[in-house]
Protein backbone atom coordinates (compact mmCIF):
# COMPACT_ATOMS: atom_id res chain seq x y z
CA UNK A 1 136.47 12.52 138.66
CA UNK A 2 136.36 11.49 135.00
CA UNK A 3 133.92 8.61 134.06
CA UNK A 4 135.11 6.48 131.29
CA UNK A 5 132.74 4.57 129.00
CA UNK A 6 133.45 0.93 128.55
CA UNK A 7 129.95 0.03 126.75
CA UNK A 8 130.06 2.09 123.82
CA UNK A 9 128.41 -0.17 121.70
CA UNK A 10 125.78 -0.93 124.99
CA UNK A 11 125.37 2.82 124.68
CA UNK A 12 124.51 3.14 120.69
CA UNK A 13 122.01 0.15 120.90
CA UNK A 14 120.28 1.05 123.89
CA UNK A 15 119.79 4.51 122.67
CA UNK A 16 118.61 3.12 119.44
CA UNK A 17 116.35 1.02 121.62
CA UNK A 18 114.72 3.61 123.66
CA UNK A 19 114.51 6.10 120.09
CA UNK A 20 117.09 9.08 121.88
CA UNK A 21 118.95 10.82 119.34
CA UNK A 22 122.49 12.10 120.03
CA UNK A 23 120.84 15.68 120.45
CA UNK A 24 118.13 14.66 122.68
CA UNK A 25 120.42 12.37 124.92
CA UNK A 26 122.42 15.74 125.61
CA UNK A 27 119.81 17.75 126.07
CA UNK A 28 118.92 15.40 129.25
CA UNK A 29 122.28 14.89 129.77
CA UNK A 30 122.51 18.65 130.40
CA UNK A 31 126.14 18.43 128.15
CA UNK A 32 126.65 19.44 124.72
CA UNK A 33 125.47 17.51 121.65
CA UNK A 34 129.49 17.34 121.08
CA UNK A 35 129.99 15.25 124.19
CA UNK A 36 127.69 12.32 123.01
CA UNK A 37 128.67 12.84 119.13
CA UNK A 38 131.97 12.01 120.74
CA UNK A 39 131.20 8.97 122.80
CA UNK A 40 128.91 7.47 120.33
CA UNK A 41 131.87 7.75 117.10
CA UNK A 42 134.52 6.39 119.24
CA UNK A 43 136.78 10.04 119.79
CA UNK A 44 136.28 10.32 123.59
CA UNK A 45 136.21 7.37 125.79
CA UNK A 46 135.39 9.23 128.83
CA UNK A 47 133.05 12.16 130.22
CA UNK A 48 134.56 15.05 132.74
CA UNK A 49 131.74 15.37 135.22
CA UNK A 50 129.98 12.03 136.70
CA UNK A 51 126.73 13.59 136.91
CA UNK A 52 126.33 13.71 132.82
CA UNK A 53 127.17 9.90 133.27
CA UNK A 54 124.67 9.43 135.84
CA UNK A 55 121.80 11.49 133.21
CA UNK A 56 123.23 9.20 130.30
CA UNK A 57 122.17 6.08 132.11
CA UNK A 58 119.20 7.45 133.63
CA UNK A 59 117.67 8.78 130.67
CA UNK A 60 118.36 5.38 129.29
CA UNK A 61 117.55 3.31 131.62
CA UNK A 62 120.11 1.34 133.05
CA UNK A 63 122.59 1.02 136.43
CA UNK A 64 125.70 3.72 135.78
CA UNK A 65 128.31 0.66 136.06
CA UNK A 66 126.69 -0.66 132.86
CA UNK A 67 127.82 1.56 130.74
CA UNK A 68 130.29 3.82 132.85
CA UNK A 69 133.51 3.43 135.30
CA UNK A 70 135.43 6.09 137.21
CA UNK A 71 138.12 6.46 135.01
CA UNK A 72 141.73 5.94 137.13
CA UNK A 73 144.19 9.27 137.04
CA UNK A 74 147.88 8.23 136.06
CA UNK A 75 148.69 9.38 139.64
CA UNK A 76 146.32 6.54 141.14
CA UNK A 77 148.26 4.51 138.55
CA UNK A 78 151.29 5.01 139.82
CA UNK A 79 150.50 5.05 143.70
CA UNK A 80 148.78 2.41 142.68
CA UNK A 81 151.85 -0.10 141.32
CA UNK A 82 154.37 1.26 144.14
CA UNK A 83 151.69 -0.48 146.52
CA UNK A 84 152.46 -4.22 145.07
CA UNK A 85 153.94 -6.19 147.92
CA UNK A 86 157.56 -8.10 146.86
């Protein structure tokens, strides 16, 4: 399940805050230095595996729903909008 970030700006203060780097945050984040580079500038709005999420928000600090939400496949989507009663 794919965790989408809907704090980014949460994200860049906070680790601004606490004085993590984009390296260090992926070094405890056990991801690349890519993935955060990529969250923090706004190209990638969402992480592949939910535990980096949970590191993210642990090494900062802070509940996972702060800054993270399972992100909703376009099959879920779909299912999803069939289910509205008429």
């Amino acid at each position: 399940m794919r965790m989408q970030l809907v704090a980014r700006d949460a994200l860049i203060d906070r680790m601004d805050r606490k004085g993590f780097s984009n390296r260090r945050l992926a070094k405890y984040a056990e991801c690349a230095p890519g993935t955060i580079d990529n969250l923090v500038n706004g190209r990638t709005q969402s992480v592949n595996n939910p535990r980096t999420a949970e590191l993210i928000c642990e090494a900062l600090d802070v509940p996972l729903d702060v800054f993270f939400v399972p992100e909703i496949s376009n099959t879920a989507r779909r299912n999803t909008a069939r289910k509205v009663p008429a």
